[in-house]
Protein backbone atom coordinates (compact mmCIF):
# COMPACT_ATOMS: atom_id res chain seq x y z
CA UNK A 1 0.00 0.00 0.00
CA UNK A 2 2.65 2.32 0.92
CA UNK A 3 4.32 1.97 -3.08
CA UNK A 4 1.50 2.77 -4.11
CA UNK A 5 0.92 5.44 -2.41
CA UNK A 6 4.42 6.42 -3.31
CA UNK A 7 3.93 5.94 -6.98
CA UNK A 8 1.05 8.30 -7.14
CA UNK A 9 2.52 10.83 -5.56
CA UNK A 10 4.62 11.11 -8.30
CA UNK A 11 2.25 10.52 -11.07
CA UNK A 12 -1.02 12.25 -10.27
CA UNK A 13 -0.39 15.26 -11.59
CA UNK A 14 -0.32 16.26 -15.19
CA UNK A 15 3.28 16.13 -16.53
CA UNK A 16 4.95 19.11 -18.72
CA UNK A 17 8.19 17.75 -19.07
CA UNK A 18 9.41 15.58 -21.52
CA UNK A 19 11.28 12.94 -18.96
CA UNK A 20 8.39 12.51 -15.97
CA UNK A 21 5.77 12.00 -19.28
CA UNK A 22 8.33 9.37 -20.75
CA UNK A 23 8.58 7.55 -17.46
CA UNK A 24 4.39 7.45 -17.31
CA UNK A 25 4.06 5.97 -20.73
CA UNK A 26 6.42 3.44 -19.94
CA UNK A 27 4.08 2.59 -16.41
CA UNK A 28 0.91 2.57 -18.79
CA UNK A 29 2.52 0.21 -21.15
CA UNK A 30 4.03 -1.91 -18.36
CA UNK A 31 1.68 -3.90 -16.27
CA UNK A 32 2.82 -4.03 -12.12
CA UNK A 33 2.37 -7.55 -11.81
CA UNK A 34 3.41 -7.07 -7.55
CA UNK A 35 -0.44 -5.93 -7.39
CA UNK A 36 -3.93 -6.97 -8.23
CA UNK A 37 -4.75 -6.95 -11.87
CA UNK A 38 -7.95 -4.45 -10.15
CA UNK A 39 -5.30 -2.91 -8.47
CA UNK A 40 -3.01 -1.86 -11.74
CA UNK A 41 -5.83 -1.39 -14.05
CA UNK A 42 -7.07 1.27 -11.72
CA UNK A 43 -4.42 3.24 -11.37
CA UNK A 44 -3.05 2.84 -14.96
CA UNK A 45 -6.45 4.53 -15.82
CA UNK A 46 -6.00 7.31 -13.75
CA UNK A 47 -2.56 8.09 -15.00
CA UNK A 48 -3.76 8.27 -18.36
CA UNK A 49 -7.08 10.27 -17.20
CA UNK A 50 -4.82 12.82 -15.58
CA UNK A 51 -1.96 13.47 -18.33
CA UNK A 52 -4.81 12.67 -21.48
CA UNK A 53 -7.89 12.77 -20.54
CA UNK A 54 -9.20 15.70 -22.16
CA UNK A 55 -8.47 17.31 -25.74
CA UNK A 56 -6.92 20.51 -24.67
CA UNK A 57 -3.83 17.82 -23.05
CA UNK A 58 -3.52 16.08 -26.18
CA UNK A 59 -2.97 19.06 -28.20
CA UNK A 60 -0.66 21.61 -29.64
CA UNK A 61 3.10 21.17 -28.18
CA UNK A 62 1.59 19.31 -25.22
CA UNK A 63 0.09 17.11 -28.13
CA UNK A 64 3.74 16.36 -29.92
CA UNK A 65 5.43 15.74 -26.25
CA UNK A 66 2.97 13.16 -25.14
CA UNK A 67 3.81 11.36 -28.99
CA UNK A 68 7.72 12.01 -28.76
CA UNK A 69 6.89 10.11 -24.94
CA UNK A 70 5.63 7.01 -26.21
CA UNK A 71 1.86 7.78 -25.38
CA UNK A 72 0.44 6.14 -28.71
CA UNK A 73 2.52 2.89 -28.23
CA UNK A 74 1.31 2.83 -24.46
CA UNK A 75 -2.55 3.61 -25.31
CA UNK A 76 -2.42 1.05 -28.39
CA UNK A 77 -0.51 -1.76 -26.29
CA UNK A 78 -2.76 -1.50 -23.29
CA UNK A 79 -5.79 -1.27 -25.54
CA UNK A 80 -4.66 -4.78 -26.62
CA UNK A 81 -3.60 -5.73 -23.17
CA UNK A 82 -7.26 -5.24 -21.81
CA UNK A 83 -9.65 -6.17 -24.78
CA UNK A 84 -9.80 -10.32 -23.59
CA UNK A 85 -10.47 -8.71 -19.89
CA UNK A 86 -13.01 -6.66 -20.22
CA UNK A 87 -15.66 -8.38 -18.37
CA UNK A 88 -13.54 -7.36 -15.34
CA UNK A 89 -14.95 -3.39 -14.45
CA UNK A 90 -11.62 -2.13 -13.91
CA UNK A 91 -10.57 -3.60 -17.20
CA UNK A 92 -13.08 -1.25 -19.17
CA UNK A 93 -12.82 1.37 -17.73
CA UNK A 94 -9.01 1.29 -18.51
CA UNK A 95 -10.12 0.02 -22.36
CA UNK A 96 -12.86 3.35 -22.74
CA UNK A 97 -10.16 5.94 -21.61
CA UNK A 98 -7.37 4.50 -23.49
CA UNK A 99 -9.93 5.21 -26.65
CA UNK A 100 -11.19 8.79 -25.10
CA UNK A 101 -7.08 9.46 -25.44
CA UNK A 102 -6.80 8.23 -28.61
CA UNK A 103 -9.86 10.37 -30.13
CA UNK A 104 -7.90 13.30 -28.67
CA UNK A 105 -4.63 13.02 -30.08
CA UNK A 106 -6.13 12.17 -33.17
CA UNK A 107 -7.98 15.62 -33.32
CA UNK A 108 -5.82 17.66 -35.45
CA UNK A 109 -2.79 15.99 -36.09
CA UNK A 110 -1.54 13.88 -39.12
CA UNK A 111 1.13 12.45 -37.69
CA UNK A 112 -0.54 10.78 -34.90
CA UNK A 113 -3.41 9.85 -36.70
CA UNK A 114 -0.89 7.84 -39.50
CA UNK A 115 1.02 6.10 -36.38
CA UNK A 116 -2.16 5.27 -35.24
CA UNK A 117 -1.83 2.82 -38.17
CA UNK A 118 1.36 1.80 -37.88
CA UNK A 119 1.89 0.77 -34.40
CA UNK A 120 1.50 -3.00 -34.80
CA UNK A 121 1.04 -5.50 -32.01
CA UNK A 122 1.56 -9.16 -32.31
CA UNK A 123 0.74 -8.05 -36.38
CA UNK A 124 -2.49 -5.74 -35.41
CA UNK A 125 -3.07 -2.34 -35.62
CA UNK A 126 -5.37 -0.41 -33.76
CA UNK A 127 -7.83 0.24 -36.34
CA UNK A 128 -8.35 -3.42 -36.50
CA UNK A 129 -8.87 -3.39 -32.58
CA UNK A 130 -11.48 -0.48 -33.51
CA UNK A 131 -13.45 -2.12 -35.98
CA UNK A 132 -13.44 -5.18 -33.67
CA UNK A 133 -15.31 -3.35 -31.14
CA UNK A 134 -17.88 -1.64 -33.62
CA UNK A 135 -18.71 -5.15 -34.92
CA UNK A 136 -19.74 -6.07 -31.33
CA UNK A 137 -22.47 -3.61 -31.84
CA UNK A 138 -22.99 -4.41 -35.35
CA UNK A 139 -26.95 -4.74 -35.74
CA UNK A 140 -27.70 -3.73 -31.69
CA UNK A 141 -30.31 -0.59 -31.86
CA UNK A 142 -29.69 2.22 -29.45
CA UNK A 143 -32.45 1.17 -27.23
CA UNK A 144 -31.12 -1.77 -26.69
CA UNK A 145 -27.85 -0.33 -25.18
CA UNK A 146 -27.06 0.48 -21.69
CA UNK A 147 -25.20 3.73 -20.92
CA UNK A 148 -21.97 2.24 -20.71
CA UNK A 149 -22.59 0.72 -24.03
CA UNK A 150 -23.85 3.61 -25.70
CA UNK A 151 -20.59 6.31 -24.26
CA UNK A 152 -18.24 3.53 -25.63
CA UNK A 153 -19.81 3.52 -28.59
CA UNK A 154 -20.24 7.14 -28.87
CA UNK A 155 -16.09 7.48 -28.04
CA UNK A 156 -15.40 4.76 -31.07
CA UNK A 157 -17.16 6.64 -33.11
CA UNK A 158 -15.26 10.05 -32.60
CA UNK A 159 -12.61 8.25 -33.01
CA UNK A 160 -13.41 7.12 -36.26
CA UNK A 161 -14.25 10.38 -37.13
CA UNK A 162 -11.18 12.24 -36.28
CA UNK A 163 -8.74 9.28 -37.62
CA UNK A 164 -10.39 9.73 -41.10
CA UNK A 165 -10.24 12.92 -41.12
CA UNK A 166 -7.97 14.24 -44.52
CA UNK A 167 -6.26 10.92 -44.10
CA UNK A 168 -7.12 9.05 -46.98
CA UNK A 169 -4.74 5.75 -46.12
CA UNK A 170 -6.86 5.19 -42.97
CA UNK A 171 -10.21 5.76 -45.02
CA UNK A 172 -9.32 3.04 -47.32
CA UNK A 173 -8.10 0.57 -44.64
CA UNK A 174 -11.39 0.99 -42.78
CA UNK A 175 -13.26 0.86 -45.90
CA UNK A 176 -12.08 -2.14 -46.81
CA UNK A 177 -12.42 -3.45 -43.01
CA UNK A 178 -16.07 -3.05 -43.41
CA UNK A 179 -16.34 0.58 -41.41
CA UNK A 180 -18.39 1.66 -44.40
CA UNK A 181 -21.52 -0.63 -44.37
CA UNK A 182 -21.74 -1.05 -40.06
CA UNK A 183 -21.89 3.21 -40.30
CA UNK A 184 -24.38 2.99 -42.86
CA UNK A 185 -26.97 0.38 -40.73
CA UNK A 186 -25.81 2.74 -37.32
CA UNK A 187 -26.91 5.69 -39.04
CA UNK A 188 -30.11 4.76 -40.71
CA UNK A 189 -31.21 2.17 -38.92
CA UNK A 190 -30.52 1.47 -35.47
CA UNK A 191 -32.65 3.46 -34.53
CA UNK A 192 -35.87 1.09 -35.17
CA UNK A 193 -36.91 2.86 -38.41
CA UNK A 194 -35.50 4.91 -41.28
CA UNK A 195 -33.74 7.80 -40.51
CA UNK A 196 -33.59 10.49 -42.58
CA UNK A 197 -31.90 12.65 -40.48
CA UNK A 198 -29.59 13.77 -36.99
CA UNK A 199 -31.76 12.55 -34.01
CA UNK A 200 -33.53 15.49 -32.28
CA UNK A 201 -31.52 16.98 -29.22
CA UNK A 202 -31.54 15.56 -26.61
CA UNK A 203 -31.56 12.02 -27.94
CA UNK A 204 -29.32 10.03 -26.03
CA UNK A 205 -27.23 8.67 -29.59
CA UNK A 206 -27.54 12.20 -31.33
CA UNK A 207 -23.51 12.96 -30.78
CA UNK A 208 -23.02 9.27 -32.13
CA UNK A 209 -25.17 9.53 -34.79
CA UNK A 210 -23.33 12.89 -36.26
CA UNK A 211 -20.07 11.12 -35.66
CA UNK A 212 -21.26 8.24 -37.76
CA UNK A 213 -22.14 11.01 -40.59
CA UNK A 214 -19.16 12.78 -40.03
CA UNK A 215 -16.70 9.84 -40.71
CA UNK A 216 -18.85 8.62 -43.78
CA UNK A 217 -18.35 12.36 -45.39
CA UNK A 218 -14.70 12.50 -44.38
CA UNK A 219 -14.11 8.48 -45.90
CA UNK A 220 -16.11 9.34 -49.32
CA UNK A 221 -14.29 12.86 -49.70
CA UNK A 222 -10.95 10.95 -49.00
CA UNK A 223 -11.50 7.54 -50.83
CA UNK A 224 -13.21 7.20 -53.95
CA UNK A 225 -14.53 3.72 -53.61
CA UNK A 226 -16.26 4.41 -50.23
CA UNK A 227 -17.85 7.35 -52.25
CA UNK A 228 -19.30 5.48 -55.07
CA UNK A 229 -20.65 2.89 -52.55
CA UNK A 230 -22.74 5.60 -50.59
CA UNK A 231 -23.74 6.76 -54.11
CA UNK A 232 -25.87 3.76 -54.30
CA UNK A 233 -27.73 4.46 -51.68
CA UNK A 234 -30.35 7.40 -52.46
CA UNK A 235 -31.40 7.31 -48.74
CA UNK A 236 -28.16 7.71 -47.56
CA UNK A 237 -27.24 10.24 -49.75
CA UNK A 238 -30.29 12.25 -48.92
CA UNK A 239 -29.50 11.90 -45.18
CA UNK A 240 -25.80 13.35 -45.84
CA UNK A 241 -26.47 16.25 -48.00
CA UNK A 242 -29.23 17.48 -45.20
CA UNK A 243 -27.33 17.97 -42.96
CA UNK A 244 -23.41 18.39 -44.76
CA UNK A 245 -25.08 20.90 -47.51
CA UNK A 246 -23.84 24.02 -45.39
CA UNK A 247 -20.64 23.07 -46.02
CA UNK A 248 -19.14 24.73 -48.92
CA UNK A 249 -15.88 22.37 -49.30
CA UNK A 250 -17.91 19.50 -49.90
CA UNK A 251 -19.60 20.87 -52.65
CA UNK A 252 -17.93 18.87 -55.09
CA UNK A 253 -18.20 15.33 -53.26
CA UNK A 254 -22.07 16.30 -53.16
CA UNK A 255 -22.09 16.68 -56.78
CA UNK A 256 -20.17 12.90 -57.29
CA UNK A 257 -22.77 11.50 -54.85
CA UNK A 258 -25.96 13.09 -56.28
CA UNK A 259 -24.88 12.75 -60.00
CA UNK A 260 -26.34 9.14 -61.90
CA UNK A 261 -27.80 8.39 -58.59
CA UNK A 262 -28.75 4.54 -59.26
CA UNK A 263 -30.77 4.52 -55.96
């Protein structure tokens, strides 16, 4: 008890410098295996909840340090550490902020969002592990979902959405992982009917739902294949130019979808 004690004394705070954050992603990546799986879990979560747990700490130069200190390889090996465990509370709760932290330092910045790719464990990479856990709820309607389901899902999602962001490589890899067609069912129907648009506010999956939208625009603007699917889908079109017509830069990728619609 007292170690640990000790330990967080030294950790819970948010880091600035380049050596204590160095020294944290190695404890996220390593698992204390003198303690409790509970035990480590725990307080591997709140290391990363303190030093990434919200998007103005994964950005800007406090953005690059946290990637020149190992955070990505930490977040993506724990992440594959956890995701046979996750029956165990402590377990998933690690998993969900390990994906809050990725969302964040994916926000904004190419680099991270192309190692996000790259970092390979035993021959995966983390978009893999992401699709994985979208398939779980592959076909599961919102109602269905329990709160801790639905935040998850609503955290994959923006993760989605900021990894395919003006990264075409990562649109066609999760194209071709099948990202494209469980978006399409989220978005129109797991709600119980057709949608035809955003959920009203208020609706417990709204922020999901425009997540889902937002990483089907950003994949079809990026990666012409995922475009001409969504093309064939008049519905889905519809649903996408309602409520992306505002925006002037997609102008063009409106005009592709709408054009020789074959419904």
């Amino acid at each position: 008890e007292g170690d640990e004690d000790d330990e967080s004394e030294e950790y819970m705070a948010v880091a600035h410098d380049a050596k204590t954050l160095a020294s944290i992603m190695t404890r996220i990546r390593e698992r204390d295996t003198t303690v409790e799986n509970q035990v480590d879990w725990t307080f591997r979560r709140k290391l990363i909840a303190t030093n990434m747990g919200s998007l103005k700490l994964c950005q800007l130069d406090r953005g690059t340090l946290l990637r020149e200190s190992g955070a990505l390889q930490a977040l993506v090996a724990t992440l594959f550490e956890v995701e046979d465990q996750k029956t165990e509370p402590a377990a998933a709760d690690l998993s969900v902020v390990c994906w809050g932290a990725l969302r964040d330092l994916s926000c904004g910045d190419q680099i991270n969002r192309a190692m996000m790719r790259e970092i390979q464990v035993d021959g995966a990479n983390v978009l893999q592990l992401l699709v994985k856990n979208l398939e779980r709820y592959n076909h599961v309607f919102w109602k269905d979902m329990n709160p801790q389901d639905l935040s998850l899902v609503t955290i994959l999602t923006g993760v989605l959405r900021n990894v395919t962001h003006w990264t075409p490589r990562n649109c066609e890899i999760l194209h071709k992982y099948g990202v494209t067609d469980l978006l399409v069912w989220r978005l129109l129907h797991a709600s119980g009917a057709v949608e035809t648009a955003l959920p009203e506010n208020g609706t417990s999956w709204r922020e999901a739902s425009y997540r889902c939208s937002n990483t089907l625009i950003n994949m079809a603007d990026e990666y012409e294949p995922c475009a001409l699917e969504i093309r064939k889908n008049s519905l889905l079109v519809d649903y996408l130019v309602a409520e992306w017509s505002s925006n002037k830069r997609l102008s063009s990728l409106f005009k592709f979808l709408t054009e020789n619609n074959e419904g």
